[in-house]
C-alpha atoms as a PDB file:
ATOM      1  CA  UNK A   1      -1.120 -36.110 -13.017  1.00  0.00           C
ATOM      2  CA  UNK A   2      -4.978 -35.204 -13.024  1.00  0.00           C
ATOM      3  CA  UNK A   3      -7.041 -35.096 -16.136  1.00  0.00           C
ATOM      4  CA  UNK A   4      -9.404 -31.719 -16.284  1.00  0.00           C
ATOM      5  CA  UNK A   5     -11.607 -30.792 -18.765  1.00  0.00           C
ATOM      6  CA  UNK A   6     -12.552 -27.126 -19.565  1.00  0.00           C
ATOM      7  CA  UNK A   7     -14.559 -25.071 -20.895  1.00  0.00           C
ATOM      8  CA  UNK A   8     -13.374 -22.162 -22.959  1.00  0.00           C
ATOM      9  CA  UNK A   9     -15.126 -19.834 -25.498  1.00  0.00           C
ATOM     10  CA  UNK A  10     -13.968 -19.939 -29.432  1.00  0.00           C
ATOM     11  CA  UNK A  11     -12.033 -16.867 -28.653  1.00  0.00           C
ATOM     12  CA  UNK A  12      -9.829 -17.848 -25.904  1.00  0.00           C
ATOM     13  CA  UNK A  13      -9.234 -21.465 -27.962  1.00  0.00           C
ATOM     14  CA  UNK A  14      -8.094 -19.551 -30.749  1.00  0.00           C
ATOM     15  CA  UNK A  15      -5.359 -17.584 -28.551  1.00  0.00           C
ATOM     16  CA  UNK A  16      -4.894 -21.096 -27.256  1.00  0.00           C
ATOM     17  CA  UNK A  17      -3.662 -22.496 -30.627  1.00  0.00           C
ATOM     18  CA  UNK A  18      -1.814 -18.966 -31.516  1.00  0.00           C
ATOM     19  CA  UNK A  19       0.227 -19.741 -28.553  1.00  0.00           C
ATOM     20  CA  UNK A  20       0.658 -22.934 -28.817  1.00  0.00           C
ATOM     21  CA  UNK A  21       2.114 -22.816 -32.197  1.00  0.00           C
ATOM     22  CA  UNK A  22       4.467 -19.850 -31.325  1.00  0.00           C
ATOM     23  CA  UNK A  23       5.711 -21.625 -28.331  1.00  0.00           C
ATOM     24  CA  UNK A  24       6.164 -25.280 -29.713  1.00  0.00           C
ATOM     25  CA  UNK A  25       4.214 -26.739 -26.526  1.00  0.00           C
ATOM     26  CA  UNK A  26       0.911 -28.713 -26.383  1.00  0.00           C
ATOM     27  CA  UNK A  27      -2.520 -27.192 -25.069  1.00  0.00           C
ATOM     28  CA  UNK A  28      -1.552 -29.188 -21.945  1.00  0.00           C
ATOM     29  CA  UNK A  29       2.167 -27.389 -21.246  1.00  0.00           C
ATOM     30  CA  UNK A  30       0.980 -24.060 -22.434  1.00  0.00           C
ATOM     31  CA  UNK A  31      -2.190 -24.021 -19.632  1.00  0.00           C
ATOM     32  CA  UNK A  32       0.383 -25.428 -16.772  1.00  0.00           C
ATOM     33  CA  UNK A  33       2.452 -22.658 -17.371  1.00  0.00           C
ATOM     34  CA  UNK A  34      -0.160 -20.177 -17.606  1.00  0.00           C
ATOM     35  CA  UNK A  35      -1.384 -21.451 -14.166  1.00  0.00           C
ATOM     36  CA  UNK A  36       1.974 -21.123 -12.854  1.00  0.00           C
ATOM     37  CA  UNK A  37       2.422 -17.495 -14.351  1.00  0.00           C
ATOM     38  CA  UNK A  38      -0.622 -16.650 -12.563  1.00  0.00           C
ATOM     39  CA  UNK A  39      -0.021 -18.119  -9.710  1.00  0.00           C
ATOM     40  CA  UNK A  40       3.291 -16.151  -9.535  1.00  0.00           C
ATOM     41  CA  UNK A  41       1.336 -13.088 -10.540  1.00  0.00           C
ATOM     42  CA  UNK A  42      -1.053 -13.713  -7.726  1.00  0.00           C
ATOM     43  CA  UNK A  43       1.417 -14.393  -4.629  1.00  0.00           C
ATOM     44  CA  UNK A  44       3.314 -10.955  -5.666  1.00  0.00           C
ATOM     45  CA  UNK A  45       0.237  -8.963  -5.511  1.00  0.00           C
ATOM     46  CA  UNK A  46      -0.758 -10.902  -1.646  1.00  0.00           C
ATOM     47  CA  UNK A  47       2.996  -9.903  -0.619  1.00  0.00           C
ATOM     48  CA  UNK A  48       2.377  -6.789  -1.913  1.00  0.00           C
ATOM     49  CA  UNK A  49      -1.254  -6.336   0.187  1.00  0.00           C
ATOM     50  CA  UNK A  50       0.412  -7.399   3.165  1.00  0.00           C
ATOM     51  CA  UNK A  51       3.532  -4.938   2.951  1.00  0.00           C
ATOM     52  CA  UNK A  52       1.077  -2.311   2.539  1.00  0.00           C
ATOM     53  CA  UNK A  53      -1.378  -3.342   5.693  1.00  0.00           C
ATOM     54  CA  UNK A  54       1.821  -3.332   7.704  1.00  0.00           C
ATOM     55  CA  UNK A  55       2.652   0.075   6.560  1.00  0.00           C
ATOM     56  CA  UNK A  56      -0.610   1.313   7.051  1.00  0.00           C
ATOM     57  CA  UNK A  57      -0.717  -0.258  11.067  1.00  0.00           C
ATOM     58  CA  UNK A  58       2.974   0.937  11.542  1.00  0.00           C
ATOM     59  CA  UNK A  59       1.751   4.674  10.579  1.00  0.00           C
ATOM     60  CA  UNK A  60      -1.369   4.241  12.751  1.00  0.00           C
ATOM     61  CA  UNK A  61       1.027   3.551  15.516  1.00  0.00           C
ATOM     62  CA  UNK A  62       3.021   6.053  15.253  1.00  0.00           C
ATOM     63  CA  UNK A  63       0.417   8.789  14.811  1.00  0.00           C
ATOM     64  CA  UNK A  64      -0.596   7.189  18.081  1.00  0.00           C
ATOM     65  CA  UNK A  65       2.412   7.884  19.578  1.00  0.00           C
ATOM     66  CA  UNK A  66       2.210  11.232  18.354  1.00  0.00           C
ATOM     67  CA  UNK A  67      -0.797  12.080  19.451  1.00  0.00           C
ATOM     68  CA  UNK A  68      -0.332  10.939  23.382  1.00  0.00           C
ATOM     69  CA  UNK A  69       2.607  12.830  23.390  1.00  0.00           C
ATOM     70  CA  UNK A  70       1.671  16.589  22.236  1.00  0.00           C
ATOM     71  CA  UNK A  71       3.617  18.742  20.912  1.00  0.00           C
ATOM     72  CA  UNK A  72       7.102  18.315  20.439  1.00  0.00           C
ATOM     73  CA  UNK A  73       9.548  20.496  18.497  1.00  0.00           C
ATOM     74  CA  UNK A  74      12.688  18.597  17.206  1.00  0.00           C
ATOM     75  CA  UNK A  75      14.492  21.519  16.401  1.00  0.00           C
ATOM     76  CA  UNK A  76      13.877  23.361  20.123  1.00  0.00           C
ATOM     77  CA  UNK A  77      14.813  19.830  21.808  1.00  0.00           C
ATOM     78  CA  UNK A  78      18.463  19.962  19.882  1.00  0.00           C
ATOM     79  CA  UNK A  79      19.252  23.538  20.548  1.00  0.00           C
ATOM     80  CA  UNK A  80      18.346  22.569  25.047  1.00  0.00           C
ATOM     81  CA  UNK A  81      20.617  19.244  24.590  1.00  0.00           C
ATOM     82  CA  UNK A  82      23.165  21.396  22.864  1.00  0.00           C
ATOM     83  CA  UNK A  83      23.156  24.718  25.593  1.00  0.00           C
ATOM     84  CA  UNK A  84      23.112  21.982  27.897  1.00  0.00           C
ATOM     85  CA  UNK A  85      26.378  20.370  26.620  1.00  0.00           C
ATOM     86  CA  UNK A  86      27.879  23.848  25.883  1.00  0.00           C
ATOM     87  CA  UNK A  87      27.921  25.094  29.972  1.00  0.00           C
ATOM     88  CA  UNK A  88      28.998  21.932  31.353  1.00  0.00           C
ATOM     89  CA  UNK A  89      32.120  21.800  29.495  1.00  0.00           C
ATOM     90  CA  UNK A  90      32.927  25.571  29.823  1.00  0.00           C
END
């Protein structure tokens, strides 16, 4: 392991202790597991970014899509397959 020293104001050094005597851990434990909270914290939130930029691309795409291909009513295209379907097996 690495030795670090930090600088913290009174404030945060007093939460420090608070914690620290709750949890039963040293000042060490308590600021690894804080790092690793965060750290959790922080790769949920990158997933997170990324789901939403492929979203966004994947609804670019298909607004492309849309767009090069006009106008096109669903409901008009199902009644034509169905008609269709109806007079060949009459």
């Amino acid at each position: 392991m690495k030795r670090l020293n930090i600088t913290i104001s009174d404030e945060i050094l007093k939460d420090l202790e608070y914690l620290k005597e709750s949890e039963k851990l040293n000042r060490s434990e308590l600021i690894r597991r804080a790092i690793i909270l965060y750290k959790n914290e922080f790769d949920k939130r990158l997933k997170e970014r990324i789901r939403e930029e492929k979203v966004l691309k994947a609804v670019s795409k298909i607004n492309e899509i849309r767009e090069s291909t006009g106008v096109w009513d669903g409901v008009k295209e199902i009644r034509r397959f169905r008609d269709s379907r109806g007079r060949n097996f009459s």
